[in-house]
Each structure stands twice: as C-alpha cells, then as structure tokens.
Protein backbone atom coordinates (compact mmCIF):
# COMPACT_ATOMS: atom_id res chain seq x y z
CA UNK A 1 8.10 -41.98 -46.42
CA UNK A 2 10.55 -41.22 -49.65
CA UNK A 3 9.22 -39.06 -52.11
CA UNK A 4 10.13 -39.62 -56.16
CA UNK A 5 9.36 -38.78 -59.33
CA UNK A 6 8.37 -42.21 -61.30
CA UNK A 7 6.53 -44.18 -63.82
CA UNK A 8 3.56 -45.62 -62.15
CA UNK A 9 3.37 -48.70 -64.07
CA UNK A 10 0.00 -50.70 -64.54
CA UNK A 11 -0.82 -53.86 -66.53
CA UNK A 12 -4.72 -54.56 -67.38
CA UNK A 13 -5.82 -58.34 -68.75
CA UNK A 14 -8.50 -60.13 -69.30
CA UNK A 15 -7.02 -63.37 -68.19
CA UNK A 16 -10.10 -65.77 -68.61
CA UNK A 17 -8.96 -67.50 -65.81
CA UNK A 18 -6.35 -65.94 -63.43
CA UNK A 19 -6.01 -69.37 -61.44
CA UNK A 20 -4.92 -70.83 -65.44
CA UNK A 21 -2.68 -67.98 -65.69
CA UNK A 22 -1.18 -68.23 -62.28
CA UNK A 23 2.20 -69.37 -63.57
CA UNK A 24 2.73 -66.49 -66.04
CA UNK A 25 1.88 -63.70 -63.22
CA UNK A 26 5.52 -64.01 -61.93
CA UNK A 27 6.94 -62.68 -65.33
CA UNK A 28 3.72 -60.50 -66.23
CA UNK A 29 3.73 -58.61 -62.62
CA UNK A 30 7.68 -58.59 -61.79
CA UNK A 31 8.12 -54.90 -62.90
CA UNK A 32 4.88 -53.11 -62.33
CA UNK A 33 3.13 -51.50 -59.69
CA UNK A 34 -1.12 -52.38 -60.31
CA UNK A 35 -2.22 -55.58 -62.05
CA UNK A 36 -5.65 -55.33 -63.09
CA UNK A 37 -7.47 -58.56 -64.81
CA UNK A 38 -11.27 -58.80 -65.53
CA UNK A 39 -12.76 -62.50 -66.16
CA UNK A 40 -10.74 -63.58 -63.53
CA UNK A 41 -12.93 -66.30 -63.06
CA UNK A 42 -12.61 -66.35 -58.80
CA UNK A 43 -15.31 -66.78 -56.54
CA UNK A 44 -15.13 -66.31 -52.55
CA UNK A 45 -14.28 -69.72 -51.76
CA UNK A 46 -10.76 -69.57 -53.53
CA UNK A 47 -7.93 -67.81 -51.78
CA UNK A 48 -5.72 -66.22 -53.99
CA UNK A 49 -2.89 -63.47 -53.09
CA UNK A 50 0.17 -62.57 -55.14
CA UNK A 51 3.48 -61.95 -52.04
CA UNK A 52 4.10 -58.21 -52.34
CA UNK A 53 0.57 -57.27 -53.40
CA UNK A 54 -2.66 -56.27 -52.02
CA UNK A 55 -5.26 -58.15 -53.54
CA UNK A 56 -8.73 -56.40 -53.88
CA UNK A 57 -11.47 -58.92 -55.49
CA UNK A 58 -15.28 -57.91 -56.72
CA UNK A 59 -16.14 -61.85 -57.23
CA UNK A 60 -19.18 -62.56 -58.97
CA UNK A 61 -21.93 -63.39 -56.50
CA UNK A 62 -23.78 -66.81 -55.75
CA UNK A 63 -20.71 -68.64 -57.16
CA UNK A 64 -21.94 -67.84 -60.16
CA UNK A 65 -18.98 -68.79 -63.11
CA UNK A 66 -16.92 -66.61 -65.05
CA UNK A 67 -17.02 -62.86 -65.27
CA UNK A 68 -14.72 -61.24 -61.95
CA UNK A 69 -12.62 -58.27 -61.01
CA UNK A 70 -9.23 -58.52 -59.22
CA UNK A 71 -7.03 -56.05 -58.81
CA UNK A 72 -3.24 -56.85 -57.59
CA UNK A 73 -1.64 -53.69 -55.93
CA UNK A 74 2.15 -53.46 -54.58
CA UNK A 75 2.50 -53.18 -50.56
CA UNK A 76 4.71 -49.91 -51.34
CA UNK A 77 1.07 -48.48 -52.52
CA UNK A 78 -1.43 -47.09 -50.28
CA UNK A 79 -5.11 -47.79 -51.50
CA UNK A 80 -9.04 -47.29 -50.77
CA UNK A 81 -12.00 -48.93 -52.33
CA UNK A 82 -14.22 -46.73 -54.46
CA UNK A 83 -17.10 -47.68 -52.79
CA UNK A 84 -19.55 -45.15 -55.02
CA UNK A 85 -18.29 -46.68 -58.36
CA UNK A 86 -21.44 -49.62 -58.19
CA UNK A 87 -23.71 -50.37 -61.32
CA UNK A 88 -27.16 -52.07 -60.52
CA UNK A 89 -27.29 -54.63 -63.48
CA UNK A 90 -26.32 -57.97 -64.21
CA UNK A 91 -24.99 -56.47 -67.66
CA UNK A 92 -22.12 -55.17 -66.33
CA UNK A 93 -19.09 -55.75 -63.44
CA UNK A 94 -16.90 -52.69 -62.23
CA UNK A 95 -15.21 -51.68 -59.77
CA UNK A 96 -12.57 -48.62 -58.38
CA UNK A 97 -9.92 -48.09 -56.83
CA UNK A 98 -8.04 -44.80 -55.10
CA UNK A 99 -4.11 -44.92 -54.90
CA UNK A 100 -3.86 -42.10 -52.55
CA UNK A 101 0.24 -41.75 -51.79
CA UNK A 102 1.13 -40.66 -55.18
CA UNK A 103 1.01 -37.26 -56.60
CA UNK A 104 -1.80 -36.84 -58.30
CA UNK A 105 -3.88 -39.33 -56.25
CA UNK A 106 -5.16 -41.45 -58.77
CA UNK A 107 -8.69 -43.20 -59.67
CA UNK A 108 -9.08 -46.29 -61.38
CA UNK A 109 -11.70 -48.07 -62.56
CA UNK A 110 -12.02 -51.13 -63.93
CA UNK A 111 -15.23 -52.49 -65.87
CA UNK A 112 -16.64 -55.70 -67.89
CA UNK A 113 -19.12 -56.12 -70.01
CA UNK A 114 -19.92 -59.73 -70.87
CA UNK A 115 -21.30 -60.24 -74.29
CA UNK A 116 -24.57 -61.07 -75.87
CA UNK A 117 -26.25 -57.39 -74.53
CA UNK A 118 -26.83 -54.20 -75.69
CA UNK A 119 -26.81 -51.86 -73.21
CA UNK A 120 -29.18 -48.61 -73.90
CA UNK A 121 -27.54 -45.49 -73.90
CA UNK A 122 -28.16 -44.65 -70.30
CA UNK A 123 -26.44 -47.58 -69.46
CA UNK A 124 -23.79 -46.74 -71.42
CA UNK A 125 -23.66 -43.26 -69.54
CA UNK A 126 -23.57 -45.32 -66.46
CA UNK A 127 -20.51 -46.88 -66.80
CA UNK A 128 -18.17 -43.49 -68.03
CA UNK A 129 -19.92 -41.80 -65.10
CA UNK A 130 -18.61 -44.50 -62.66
CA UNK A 131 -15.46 -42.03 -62.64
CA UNK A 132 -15.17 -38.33 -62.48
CA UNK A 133 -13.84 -36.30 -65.68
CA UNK A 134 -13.01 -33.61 -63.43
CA UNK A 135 -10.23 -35.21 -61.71
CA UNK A 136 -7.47 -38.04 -62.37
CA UNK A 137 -9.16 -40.85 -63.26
CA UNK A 138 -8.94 -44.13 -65.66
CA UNK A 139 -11.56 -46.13 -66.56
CA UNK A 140 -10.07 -49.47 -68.48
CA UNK A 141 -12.06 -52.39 -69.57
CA UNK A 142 -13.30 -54.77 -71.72
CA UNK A 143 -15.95 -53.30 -72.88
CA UNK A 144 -17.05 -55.49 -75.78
CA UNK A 145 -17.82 -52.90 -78.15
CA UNK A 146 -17.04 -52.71 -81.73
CA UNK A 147 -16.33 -49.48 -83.62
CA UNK A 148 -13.99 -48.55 -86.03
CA UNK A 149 -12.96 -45.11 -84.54
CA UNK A 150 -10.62 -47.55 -82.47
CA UNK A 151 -9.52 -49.77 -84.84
CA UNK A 152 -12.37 -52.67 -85.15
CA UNK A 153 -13.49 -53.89 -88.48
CA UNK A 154 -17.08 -52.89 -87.82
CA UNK A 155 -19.35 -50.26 -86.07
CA UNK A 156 -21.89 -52.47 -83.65
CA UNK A 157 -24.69 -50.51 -81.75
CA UNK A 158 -22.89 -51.27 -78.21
CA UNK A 159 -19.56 -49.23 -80.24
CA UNK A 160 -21.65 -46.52 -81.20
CA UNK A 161 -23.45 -45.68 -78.04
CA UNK A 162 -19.91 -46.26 -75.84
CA UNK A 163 -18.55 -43.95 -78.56
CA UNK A 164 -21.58 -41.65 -77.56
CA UNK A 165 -20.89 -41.81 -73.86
CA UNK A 166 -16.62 -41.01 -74.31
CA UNK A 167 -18.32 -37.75 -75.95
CA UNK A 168 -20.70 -36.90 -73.86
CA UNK A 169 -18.18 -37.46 -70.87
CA UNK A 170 -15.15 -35.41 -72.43
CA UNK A 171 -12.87 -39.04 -71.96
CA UNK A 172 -10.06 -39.50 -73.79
CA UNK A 173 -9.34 -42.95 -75.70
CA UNK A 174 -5.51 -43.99 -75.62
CA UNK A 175 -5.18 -46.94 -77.42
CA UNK A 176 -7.29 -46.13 -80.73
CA UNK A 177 -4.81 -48.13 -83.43
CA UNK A 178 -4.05 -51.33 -81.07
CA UNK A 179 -5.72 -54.80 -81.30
CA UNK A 180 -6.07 -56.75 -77.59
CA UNK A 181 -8.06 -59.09 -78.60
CA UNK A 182 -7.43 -62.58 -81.06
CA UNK A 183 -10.02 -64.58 -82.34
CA UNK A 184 -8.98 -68.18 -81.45
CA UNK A 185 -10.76 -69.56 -84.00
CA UNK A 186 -10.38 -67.57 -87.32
CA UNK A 187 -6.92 -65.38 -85.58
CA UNK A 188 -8.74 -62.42 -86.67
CA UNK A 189 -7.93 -59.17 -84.26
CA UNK A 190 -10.43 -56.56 -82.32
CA UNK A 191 -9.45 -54.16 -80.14
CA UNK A 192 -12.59 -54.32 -77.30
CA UNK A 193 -10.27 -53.90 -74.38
CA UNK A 194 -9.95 -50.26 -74.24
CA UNK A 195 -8.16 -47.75 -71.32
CA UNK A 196 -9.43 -44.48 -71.14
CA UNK A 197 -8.90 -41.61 -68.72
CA UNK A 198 -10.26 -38.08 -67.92
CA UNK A 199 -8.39 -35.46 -69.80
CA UNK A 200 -6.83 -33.69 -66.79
CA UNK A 201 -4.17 -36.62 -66.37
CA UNK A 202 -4.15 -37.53 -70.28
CA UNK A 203 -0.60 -36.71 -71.31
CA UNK A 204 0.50 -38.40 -68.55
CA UNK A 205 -0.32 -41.59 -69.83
CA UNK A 206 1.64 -43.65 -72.37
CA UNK A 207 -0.05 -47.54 -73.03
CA UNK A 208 1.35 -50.30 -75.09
CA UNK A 209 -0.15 -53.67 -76.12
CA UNK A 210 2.13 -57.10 -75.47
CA UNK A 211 2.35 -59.28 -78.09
CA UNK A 212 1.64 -62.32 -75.92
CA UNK A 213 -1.52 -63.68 -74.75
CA UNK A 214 -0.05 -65.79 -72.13
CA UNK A 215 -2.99 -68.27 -72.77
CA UNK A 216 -5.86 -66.04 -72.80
CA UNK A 217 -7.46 -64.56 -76.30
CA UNK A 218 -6.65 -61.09 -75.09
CA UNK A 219 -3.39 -59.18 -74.83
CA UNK A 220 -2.70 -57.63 -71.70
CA UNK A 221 -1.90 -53.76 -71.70
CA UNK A 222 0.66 -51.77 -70.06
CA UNK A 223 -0.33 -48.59 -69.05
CA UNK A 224 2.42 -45.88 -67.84
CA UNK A 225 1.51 -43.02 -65.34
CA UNK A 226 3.37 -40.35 -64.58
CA UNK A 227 3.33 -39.81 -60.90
CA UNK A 228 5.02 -38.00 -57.34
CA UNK A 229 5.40 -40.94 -54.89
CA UNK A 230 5.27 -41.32 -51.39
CA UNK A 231 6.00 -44.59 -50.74
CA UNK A 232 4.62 -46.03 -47.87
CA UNK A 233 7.25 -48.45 -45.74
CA UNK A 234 5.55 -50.54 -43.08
CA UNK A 235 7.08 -49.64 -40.28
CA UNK A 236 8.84 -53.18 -38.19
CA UNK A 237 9.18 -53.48 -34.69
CA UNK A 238 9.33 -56.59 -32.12
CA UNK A 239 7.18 -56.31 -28.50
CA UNK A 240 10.18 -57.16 -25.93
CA UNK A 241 10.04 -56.94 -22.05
CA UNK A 242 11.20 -59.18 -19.54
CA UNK A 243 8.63 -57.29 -16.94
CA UNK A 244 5.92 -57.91 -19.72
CA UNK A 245 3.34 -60.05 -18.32
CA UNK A 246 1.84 -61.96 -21.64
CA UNK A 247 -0.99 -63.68 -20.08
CA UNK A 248 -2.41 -60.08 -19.16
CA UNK A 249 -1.77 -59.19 -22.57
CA UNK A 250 -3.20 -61.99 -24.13
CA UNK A 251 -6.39 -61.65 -22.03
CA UNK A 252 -6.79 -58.31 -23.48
CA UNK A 253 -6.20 -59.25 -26.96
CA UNK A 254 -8.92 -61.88 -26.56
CA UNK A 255 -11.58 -59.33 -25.23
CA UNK A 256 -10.73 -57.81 -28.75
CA UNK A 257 -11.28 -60.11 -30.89
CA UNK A 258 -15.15 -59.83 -31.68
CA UNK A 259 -13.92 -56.84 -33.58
CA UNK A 260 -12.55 -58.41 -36.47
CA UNK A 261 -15.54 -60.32 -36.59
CA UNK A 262 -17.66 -57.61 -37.66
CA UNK A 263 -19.34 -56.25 -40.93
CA UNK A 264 -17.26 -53.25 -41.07
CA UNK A 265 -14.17 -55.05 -40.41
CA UNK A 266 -15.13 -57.42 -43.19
CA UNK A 267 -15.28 -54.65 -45.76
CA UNK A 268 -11.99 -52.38 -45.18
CA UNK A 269 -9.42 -53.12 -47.70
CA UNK A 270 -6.09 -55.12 -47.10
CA UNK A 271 -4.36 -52.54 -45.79
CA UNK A 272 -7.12 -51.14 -43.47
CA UNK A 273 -7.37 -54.44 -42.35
CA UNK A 274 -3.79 -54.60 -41.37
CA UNK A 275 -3.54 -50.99 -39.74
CA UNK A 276 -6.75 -51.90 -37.53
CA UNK A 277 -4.50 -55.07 -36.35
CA UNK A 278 -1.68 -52.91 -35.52
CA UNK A 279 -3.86 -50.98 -33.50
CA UNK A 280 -5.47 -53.27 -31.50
CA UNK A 281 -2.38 -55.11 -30.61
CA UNK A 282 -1.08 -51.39 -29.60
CA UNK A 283 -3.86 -50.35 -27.52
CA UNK A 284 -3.67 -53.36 -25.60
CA UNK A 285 0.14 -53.35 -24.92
CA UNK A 286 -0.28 -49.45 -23.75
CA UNK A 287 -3.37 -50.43 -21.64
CA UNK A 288 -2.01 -53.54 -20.42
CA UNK A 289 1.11 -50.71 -18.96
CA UNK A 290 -1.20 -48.47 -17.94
CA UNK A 291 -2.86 -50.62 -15.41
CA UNK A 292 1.01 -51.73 -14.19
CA UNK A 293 2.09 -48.26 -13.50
CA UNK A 294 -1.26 -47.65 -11.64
C-alpha cells in the first residue's frame, strides 16, 4: 500500500433517475473518489456498475418506483457497510458507509426523505443519530426541508424540527448560502439537499454546488475531504504449473461452491465478496498441493 496526503473527493446527487443520467456519469465521476446519488430510481432486477467503482445499492423494496440509494466507490478505496445506520419507516431511505484505508477512517451517510410527510421530532432525531457526532462522520441528503437558516425562502415545520435535531446533535451545516435544487416549473431555487458532518472532521471539509443539473432538478455537490491514504492495490497474479493437475482442482472448487450461495455471502460488500473468492480459489490450490506432496 502507498500512503499520501490528498483531497478525498466526493460528489452527492439526486439524479432522479441514474439509468437517465447514465451518459453524464463519465464526465460527473472522472475525477472523484465517492459518487453518492439518492432517487436513483434502481430496483434489484437492473444491473448497474460504473468500471473502476464499487457499487453499493439500498434499492427500494417490492420493486416499488422511485426513491433509492447508490453509492459508487473507486476500487483504490477500501469499504464496509454500516449495517447499524437502518430507520424503520417508510418516511425515510438511508444508508452508510465506512471508508476504512484513509486517515481518519471516514463515515458517510446518505439519507432521503421523499416529500408529502412531516416527520415528528423523534424522527427527525432518528435520522442525525444514524451517525455518530463523536467521530468522523457525514451525513448528506435530501432532506426536503425548508428553512431559511440555509438559504430557503421559507421556514416549513419539517425545516424547523431538522434545524432542531442539527442542534440537539452538535452537526455542523456546510452549505448554508447554496441553492441545489431548481424548480422546473417556475425556475425558482431551494437549497433541500444539504451535507452535514460531525464537528470533529468539520474544517476538513470544503463543498461546492455545480451549476449544472445534468437533467435532474437538483445540482449535484462536490464535497472535498481532507484525508491520509492508504491505497489499496489488488494484488495480480496468474496460477501456472505444468505438474498442476486442474481436474483435481476444479473438483475442489466445485465442492466450494454452495458457499457463495449463502445468506451471508449475499450480504458482504463488493469487495468482501471479491476477497472471499480469492480465498477460496487459494485454499483449494494449497489443499489440492497438500494432498500431492502427501
């Protein structure tokens, strides 16, 4: 692994769509490190993957439309689910990440809440509790809430009791005097889309609002980390004997397979996924020349 001191750069949307923005995500994701995108509108039929990302999906269930969480995360990056960060209500979609070789290791969470609810204020507290204040953590969104502390033209009650909540939590609010989101009928601006983080990794963060839409009615944000990396470099290597016998091998394979067939295989992340591979092909190549020797 190489160790550096960079910009972890991270790009949050709400692409309404991410299959009808498919042919902007070359030039949106070319320089960054995380692409985030609520709405993305997938569901667990549709394959979608992004070469030279991970792709982590919280799909709405029952093929239900709309709504969606995807997050797109470079191969360099190391990453584990957040598997605590879950919200019981049909109100509200989030979901976390951990990037975990970078200094600080880094939370993120990402959240949606659809309109035409008002959440009560515990549910409010919910969702800023999804990540913890004591450590380095962002919790971006589109939240849906209105208040003019952050640049909206009016105070609704979902604004004042996610204003409430940032309080209560000790969060701090980055982009107060932005506007992410355009009102395709009447082009009048709110800024609902909102990235906050706990104040331990605060000044660390710069964010900036595109002036595109790239088809959607909200702007996508950058947000800029400061970070230690270790980037991770998957290792290559070729299996080559001429004493090999690959018959033996693959019968051993094939005795593993019912592994990857399995509930907990089914949940690891991408790159779980791919180091439990490795290491089955592994084991069975130093079993299979174990038994040889013997």
């Amino acid at each position: 692994m190489s160790q550096g001191k960079a910009r972890l750069k991270i790009v949050f949307w709400n692409s309404r769509s991410i299959i009808q923005r498919k042919n902007e995500l070359p030039d949106i994701t070319r320089t960054i490190d995380i692409f985030i995108c609520v709405e993305s509108w997938l569901s667990p039929e549709i394959h979608f993957e992004i070469p030279g990302f991970w792709s982590f999906r919280k799909d709405r269930p029952n093929g239900q439309r709309g709504g969606g969480i995807l997050f797109l995360v470079r191969k360099n990056l190391l990453y584990t689910e957040l598997k605590q960060v879950c919200i019981q209500t049909n109100k509200v979609e989030i979901a976390g990440i951990r990037i975990t070789n970078i200094d600080p290791q880094i939370d993120i969470v990402a959240c949606y809440r659809p309109p035409g609810h008002i959440l009560s204020q515990t549910e409010w507290n919910l969702i800023t509790n999804s990540i913890d204040s004591t450590s380095n953590s962002i919790l971006l969104g589109d939240f849906n809430a209105h208040n003019k502390k952050w640049n909206c033209s009016n105070t609704d009650t979902n604004g004042t009791r996610l204003d409430h909540s940032i309080e209560l939590k000790n969060l701090f609010l980055h982009n107060t005097n932005s506007a992410t989101h355009i009102n395709l009928y009447n082009g009048s601006k709110s800024n609902i889309d909102l990235i906050l983080s706990s104040t331990l990794i605060s000044d660390k963060i710069n964010t900036e609002v595109a002036d595109e839409t790239y088809g959607s009615d909200h702007f996508p944000i950058t947000i800029e980390v400061d970070a230690n990396r270790s980037l991770y470099h998957k290792q290559t290597f070729k299996l080559k004997s001429v004493t090999t016998d690959w018959n033996h091998f693959l019968c051993l394979l094939e005795q593993n397979y019912s592994k990857f067939l399995t509930y907990e295989y089914d949940q690891l992340a991408s790159p779980d996924k791919y180091n439990f591979f490795i290491s089955i092909i592994t084991e069975s190549l130093k079993k299979k020349n174990t038994m040889q020797k013997q």
